[in-house]
N, C-alpha and C. Protein backbone atom coordinates (compact mmCIF):
# COMPACT_ATOMS: atom_id res chain seq x y z
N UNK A 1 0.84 -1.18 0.00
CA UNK A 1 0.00 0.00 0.00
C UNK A 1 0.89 1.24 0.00
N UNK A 2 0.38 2.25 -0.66
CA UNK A 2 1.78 3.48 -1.22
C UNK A 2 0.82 4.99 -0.04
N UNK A 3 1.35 5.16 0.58
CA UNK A 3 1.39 6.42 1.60
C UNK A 3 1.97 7.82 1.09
N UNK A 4 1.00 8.55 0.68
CA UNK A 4 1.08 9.75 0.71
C UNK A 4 1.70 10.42 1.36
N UNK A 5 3.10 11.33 1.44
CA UNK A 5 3.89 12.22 2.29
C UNK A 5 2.81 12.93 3.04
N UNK A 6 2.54 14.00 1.99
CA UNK A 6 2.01 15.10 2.16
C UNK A 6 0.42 15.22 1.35
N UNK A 7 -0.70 14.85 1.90
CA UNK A 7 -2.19 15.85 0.72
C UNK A 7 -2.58 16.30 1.53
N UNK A 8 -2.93 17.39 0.24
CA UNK A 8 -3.62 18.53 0.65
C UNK A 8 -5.06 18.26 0.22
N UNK A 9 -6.34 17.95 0.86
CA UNK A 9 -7.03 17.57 0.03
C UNK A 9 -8.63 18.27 0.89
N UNK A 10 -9.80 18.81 0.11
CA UNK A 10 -11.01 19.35 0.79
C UNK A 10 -11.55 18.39 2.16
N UNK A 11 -11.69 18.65 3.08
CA UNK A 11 -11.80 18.55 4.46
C UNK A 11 -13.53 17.94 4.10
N UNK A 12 -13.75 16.80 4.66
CA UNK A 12 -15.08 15.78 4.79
C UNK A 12 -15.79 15.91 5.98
N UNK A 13 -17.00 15.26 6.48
CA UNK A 13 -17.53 15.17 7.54
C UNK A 13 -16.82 14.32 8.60
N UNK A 14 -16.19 13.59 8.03
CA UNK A 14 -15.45 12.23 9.07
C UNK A 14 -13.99 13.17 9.38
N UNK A 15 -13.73 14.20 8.84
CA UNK A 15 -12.61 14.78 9.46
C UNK A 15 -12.90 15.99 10.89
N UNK A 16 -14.22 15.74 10.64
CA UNK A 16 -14.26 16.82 11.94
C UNK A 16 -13.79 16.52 13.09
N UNK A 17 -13.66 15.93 13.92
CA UNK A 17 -12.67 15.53 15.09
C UNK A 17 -10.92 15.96 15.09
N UNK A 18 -10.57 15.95 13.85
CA UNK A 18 -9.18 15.96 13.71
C UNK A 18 -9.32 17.38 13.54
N UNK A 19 -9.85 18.57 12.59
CA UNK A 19 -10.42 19.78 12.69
C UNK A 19 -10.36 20.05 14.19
N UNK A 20 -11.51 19.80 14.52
CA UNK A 20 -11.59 20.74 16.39
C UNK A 20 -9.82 20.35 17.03
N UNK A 21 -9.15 19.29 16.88
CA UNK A 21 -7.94 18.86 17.53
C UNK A 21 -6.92 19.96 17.07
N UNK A 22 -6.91 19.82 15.66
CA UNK A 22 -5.63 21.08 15.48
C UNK A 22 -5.95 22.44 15.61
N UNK A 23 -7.24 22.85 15.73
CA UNK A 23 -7.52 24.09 15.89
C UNK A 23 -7.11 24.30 17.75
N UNK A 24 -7.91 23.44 18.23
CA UNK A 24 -7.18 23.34 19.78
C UNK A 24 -6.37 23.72 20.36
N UNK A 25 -5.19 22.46 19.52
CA UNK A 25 -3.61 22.85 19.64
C UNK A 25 -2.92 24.33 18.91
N UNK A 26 -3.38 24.37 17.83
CA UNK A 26 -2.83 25.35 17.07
C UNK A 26 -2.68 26.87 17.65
N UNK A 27 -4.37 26.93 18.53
CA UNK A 27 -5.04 28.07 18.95
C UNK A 27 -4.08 28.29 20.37
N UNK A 28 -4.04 27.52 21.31
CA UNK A 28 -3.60 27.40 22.21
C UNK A 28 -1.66 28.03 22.16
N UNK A 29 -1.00 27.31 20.99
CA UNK A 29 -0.01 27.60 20.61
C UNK A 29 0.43 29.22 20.07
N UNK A 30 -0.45 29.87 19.36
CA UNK A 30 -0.64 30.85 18.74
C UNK A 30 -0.95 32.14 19.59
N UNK A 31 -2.32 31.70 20.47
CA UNK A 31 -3.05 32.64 21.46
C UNK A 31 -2.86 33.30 22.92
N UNK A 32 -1.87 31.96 23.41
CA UNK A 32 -1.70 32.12 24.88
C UNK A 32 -0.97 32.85 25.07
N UNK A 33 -1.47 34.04 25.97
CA UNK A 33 -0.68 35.02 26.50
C UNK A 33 -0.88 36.17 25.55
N UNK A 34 -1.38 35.89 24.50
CA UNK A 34 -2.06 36.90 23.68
C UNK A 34 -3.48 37.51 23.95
N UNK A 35 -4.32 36.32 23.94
CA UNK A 35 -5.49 36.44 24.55
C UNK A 35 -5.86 36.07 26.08
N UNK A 36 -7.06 36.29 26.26
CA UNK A 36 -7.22 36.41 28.17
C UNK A 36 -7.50 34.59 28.25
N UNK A 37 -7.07 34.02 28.94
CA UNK A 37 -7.16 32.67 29.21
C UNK A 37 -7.94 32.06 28.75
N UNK A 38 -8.94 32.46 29.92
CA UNK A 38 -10.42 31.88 30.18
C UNK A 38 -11.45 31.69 28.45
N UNK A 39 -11.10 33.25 27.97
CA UNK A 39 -11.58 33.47 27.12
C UNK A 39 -11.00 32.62 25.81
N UNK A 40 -9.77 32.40 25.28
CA UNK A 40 -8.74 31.38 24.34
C UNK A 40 -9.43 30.08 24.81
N UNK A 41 -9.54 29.93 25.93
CA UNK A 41 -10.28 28.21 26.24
C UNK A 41 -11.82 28.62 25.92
N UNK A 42 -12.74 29.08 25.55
CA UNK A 42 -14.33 28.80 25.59
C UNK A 42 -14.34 29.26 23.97
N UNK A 43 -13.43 29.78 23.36
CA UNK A 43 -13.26 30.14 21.97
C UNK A 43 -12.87 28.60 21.27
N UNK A 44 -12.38 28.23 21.99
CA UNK A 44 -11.79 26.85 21.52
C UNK A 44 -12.67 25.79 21.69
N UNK A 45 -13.12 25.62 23.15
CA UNK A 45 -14.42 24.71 23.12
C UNK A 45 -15.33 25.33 22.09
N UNK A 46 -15.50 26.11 21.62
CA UNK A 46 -17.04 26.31 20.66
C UNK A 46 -16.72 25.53 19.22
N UNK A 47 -15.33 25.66 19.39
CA UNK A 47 -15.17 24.94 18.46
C UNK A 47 -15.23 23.27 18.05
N UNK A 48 -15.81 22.65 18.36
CA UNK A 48 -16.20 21.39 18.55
C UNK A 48 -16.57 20.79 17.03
N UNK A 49 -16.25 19.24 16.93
CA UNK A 49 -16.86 18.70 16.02
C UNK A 49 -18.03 18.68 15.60
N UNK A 50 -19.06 19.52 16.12
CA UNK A 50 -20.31 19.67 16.01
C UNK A 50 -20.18 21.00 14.96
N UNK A 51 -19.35 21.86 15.70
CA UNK A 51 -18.76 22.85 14.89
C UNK A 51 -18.64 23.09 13.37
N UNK A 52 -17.57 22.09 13.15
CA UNK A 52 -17.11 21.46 12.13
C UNK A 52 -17.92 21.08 10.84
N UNK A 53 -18.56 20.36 11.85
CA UNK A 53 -19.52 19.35 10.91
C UNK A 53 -20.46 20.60 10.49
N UNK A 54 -21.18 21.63 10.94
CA UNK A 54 -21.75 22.92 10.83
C UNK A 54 -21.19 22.87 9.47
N UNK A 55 -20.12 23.81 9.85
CA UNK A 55 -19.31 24.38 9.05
C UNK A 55 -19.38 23.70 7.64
N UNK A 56 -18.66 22.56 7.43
CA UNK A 56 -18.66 21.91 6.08
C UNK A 56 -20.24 21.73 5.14
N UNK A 57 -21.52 21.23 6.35
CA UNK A 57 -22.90 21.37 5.58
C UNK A 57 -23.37 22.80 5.25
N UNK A 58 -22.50 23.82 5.82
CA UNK A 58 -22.63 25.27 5.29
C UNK A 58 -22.50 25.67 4.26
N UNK A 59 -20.62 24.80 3.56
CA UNK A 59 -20.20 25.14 2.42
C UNK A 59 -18.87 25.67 2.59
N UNK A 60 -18.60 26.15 3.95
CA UNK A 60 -17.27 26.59 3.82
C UNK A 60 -16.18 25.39 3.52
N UNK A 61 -15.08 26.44 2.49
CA UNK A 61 -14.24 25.80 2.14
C UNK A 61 -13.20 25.43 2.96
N UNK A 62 -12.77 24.07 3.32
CA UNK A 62 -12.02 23.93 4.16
C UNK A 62 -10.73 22.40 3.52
N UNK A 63 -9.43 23.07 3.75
CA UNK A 63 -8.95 22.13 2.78
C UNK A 63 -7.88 21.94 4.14
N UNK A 64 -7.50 20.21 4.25
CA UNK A 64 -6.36 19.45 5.55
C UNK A 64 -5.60 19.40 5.03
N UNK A 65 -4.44 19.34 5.69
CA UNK A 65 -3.46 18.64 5.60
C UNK A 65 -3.21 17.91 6.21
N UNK A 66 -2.99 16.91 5.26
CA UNK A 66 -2.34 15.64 6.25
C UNK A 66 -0.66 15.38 5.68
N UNK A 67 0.21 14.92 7.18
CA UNK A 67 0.90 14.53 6.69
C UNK A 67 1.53 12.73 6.98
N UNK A 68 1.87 12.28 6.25
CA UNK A 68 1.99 10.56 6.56
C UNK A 68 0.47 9.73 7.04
N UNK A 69 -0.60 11.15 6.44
CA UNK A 69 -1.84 9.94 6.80
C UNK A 69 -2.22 10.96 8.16
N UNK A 70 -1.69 11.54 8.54
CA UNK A 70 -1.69 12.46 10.21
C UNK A 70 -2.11 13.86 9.87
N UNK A 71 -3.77 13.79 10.35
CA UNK A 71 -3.94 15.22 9.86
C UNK A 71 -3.50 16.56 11.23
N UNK A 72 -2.60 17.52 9.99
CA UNK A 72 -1.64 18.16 10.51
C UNK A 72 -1.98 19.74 10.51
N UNK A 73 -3.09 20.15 9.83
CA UNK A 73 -3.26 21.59 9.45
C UNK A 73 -4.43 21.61 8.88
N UNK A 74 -5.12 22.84 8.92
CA UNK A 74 -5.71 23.01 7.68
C UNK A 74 -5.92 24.83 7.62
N UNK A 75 -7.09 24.84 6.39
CA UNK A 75 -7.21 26.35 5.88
C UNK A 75 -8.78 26.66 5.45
N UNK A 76 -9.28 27.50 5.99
CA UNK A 76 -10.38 27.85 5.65
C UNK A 76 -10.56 29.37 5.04
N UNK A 77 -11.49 29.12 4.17
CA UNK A 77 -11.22 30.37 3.01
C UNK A 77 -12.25 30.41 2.07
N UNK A 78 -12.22 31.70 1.17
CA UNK A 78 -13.38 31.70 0.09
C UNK A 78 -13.38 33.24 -0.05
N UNK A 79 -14.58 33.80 -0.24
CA UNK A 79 -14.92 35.08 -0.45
C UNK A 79 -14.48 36.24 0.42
N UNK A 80 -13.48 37.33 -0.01
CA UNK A 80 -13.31 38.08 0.95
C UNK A 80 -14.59 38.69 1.44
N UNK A 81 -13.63 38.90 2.88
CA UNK A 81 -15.25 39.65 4.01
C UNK A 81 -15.08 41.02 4.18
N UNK A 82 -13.44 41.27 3.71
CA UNK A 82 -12.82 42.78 4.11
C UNK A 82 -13.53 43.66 3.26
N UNK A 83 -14.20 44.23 2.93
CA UNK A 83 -14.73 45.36 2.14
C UNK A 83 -13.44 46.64 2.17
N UNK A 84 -12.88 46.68 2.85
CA UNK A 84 -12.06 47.73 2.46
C UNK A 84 -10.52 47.30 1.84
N UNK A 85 -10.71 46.84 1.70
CA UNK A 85 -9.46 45.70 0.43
C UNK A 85 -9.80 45.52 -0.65
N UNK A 86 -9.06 45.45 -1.88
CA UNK A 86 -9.50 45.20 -3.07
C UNK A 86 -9.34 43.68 -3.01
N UNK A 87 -8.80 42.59 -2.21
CA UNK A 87 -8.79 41.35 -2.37
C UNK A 87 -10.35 40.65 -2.96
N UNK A 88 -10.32 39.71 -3.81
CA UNK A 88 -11.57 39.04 -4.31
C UNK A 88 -11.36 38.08 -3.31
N UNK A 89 -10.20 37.50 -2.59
CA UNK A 89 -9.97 35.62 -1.73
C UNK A 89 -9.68 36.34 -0.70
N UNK A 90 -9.90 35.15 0.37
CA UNK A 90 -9.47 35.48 1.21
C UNK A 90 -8.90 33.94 2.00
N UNK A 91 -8.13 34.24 3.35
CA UNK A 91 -8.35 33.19 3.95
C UNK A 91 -8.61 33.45 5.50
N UNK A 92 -9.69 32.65 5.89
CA UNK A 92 -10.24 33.50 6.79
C UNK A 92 -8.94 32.52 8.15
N UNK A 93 -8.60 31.47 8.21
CA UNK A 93 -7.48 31.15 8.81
C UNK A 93 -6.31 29.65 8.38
N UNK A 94 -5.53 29.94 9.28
CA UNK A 94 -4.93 28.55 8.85
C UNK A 94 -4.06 28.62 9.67
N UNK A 95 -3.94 27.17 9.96
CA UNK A 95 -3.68 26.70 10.88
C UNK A 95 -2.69 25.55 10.59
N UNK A 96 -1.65 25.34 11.86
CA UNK A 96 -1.06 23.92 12.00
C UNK A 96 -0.84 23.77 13.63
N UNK A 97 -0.45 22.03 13.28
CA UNK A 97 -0.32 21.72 14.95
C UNK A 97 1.04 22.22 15.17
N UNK A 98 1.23 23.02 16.33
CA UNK A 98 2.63 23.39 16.50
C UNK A 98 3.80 22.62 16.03
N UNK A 99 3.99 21.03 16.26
CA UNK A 99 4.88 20.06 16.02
C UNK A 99 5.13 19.88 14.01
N UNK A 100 4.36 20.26 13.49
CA UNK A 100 4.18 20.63 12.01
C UNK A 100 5.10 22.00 11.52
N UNK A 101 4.66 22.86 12.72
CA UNK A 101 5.08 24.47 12.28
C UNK A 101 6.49 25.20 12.02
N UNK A 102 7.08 25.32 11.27
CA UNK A 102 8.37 26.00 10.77
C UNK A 102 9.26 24.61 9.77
N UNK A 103 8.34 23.98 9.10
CA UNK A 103 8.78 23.03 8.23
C UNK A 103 8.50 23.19 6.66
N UNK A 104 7.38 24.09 6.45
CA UNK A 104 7.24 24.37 5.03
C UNK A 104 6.17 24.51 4.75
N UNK A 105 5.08 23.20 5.95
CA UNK A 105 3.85 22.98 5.67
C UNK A 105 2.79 23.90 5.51
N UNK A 106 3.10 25.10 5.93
CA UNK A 106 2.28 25.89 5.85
C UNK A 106 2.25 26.64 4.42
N UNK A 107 3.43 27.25 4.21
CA UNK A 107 3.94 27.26 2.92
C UNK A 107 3.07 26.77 1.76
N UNK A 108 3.07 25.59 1.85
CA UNK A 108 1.94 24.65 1.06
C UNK A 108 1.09 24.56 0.57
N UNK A 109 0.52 24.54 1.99
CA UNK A 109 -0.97 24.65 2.37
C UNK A 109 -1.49 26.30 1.61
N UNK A 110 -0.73 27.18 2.25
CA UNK A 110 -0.96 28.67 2.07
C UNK A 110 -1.13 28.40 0.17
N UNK A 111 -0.16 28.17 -0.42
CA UNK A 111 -0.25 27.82 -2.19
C UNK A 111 -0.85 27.52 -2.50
N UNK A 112 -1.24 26.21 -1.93
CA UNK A 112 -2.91 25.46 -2.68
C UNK A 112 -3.94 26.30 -2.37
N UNK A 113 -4.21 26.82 -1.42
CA UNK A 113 -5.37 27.46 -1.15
C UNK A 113 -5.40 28.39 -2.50
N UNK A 114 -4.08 29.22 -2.12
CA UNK A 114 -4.09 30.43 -2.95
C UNK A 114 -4.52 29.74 -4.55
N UNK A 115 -4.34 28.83 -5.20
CA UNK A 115 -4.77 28.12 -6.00
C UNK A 115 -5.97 27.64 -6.89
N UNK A 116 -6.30 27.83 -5.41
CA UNK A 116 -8.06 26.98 -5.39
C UNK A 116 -9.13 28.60 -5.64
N UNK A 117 -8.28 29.53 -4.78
CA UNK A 117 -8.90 30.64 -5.27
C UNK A 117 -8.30 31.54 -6.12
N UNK A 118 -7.47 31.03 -7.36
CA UNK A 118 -7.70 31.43 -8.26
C UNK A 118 -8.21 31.13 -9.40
N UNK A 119 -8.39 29.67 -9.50
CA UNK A 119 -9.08 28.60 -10.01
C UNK A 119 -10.73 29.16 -9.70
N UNK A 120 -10.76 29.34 -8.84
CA UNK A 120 -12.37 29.96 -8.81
C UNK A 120 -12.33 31.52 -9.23
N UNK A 121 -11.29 32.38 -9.54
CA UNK A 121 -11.66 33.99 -10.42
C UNK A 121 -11.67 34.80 -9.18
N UNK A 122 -10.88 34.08 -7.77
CA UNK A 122 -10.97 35.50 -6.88
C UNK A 122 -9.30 36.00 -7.03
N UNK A 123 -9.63 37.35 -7.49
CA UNK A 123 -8.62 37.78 -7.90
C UNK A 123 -7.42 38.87 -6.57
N UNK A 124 -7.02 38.47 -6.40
CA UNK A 124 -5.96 38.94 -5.31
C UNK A 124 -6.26 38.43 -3.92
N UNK A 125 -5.49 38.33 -2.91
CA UNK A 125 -6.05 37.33 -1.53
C UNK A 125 -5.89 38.06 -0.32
N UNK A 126 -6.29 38.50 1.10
CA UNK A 126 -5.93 38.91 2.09
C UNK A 126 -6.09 37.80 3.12
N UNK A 127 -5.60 38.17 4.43
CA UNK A 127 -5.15 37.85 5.59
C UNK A 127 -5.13 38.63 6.65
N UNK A 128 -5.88 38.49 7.79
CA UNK A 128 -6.39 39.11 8.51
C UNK A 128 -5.52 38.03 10.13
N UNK A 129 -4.55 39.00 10.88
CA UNK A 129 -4.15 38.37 11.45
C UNK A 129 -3.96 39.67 12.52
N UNK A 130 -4.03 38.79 14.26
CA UNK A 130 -3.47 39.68 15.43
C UNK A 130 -2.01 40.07 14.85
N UNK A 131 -1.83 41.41 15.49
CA UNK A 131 -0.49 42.07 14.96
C UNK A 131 0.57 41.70 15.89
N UNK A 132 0.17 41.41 17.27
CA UNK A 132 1.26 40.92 18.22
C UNK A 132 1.21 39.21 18.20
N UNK A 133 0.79 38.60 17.12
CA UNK A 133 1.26 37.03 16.75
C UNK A 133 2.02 37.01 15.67
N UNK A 134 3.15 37.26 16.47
CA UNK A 134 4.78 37.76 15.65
C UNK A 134 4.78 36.65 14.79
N UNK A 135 4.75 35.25 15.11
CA UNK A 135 5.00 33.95 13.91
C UNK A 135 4.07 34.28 13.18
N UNK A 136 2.77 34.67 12.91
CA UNK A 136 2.05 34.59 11.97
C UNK A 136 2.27 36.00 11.32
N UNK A 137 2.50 37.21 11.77
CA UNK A 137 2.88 38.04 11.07
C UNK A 137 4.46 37.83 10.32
N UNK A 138 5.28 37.00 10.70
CA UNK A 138 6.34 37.04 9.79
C UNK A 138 6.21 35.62 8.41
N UNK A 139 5.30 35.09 8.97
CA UNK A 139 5.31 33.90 8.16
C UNK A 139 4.45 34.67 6.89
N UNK A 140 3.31 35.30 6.91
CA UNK A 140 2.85 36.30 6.00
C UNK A 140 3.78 36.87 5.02
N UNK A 141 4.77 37.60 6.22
CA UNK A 141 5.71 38.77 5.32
C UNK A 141 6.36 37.71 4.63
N UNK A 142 6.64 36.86 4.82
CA UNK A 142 8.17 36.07 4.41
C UNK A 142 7.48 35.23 3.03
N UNK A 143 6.03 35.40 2.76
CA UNK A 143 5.44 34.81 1.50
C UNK A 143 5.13 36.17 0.77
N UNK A 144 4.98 36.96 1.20
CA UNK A 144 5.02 38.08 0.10
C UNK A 144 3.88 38.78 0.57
N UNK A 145 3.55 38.76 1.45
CA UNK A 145 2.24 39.43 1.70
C UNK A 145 2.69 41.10 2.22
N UNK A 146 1.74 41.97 1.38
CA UNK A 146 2.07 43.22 1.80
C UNK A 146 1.09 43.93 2.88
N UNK A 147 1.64 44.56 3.82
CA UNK A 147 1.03 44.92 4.43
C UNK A 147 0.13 45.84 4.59
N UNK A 148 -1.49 46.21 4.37
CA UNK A 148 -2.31 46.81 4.16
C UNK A 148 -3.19 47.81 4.30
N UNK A 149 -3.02 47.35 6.21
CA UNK A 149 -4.06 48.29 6.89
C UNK A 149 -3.96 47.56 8.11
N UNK A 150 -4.32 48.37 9.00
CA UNK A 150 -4.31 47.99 10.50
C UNK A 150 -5.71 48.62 11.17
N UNK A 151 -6.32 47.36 12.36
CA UNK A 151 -7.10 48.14 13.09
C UNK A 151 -6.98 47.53 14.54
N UNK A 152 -8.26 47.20 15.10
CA UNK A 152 -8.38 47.24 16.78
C UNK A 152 -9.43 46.18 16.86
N UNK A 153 -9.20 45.36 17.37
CA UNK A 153 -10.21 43.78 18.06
C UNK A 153 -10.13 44.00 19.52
N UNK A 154 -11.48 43.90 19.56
CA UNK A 154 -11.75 44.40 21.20
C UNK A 154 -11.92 42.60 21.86
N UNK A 155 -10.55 41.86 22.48
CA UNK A 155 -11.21 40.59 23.63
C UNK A 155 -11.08 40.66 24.73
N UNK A 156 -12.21 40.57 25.62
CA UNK A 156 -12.29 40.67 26.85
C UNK A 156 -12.26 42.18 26.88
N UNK A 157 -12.71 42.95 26.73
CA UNK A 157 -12.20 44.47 27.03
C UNK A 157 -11.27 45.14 26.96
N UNK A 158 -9.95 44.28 25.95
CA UNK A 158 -8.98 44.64 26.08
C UNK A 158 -8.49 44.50 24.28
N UNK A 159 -7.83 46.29 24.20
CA UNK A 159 -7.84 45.80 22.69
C UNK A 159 -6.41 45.54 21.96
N UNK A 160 -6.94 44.85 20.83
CA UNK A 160 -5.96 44.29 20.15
C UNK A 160 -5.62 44.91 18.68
N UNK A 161 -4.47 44.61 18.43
CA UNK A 161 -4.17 45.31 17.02
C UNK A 161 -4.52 43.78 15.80
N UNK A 162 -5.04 44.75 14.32
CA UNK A 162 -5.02 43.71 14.02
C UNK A 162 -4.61 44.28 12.73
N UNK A 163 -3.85 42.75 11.55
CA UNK A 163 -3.32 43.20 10.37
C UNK A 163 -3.52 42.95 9.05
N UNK A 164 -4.20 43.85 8.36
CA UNK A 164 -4.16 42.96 6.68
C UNK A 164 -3.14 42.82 5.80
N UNK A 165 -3.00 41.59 5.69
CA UNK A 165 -1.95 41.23 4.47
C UNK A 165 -2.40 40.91 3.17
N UNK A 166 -2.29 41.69 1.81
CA UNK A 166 -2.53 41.30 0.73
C UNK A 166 -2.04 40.56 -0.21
N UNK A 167 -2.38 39.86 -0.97
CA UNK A 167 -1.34 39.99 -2.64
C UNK A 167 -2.54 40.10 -3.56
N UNK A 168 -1.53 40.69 -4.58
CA UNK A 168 -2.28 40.61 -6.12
C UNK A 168 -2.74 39.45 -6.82
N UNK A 169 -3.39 39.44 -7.58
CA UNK A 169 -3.26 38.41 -8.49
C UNK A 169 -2.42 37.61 -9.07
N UNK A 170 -2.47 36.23 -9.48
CA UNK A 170 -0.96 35.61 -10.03
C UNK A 170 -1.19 35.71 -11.11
């Protein structure tokens, strides 16, 4: 039987469990100490395989990664929401399990997406990320993403900066 390294492939109903798991980890990895505790943990429980499963009978696009069969990441995305961007794509996040992260995979992942929405006619892509989640703001810059516009996310009463990253069309 021949094992796939790496697919990237649209996210099913039977993957929702592995979904709520890396968002979990990912969130936890990404958030803590960024966001207020209490609040990073009940953001995360909502996120549940029930969640998930929502989500996919909705329509949102959601594409895994797996790697060696081990789902490791994924990306959710489609229509930009930013109205004040000329982006047509967007991705509304993406994610990996920390133990995945600074290997390429994201890299990847980030391409295919970008792919999938250009294959569908959305023409240029943004990224909407906290400004003090230094890994995700450099992993942005370091793919080419230009930086756009900045505003303010209010959690817990306490506010946050936040950042758009664009590109053009390919």
């Amino acid at each position: 039987m021949a094992t796939r390294m790496i697919d990237l492939r649209a996210a099913t109903l039977p993957d929702c469990d592995a979904l709520a798991a890396i968002h979990g980890e990912a969130w936890l990895g990404a958030y803590r100490g960024l966001l207020d505790g209490i609040e990073l943990q009940r953001l995360i429980a909502r996120r549940n395989p029930a969640w998930w499963k929502g989500a996919l009978q909705r329509g949102v696009q959601i594409k895994l990664l797996e790697i060696s069969d081990t789902p490791a990441g994924y990306a959710t995305y489609g229509t930009s929401r930013l109205r004040s961007v000329p982006s047509e794509g967007e991705i509304y996040e993406l994610y990996l399990r920390p133990e995945y992260q600074g290997l390429g995979f994201g890299r990847q992942l980030f391409e295919a997406v970008r792919a999938d929405l250009n294959a569908h006619c959305l023409q240029g892509l943004a990224v909407q990320v906290l400004t003090d989640n230094e890994p995700a703001v450099g992993f942005y810059t370091a793919l080419g993403g230009q930086l756009t516009e900045t505003s303010t996310y209010h959690n817990g009463g306490r506010p946050l900066g936040l950042s758009v990253f664009t590109w053009s069309a390919v």
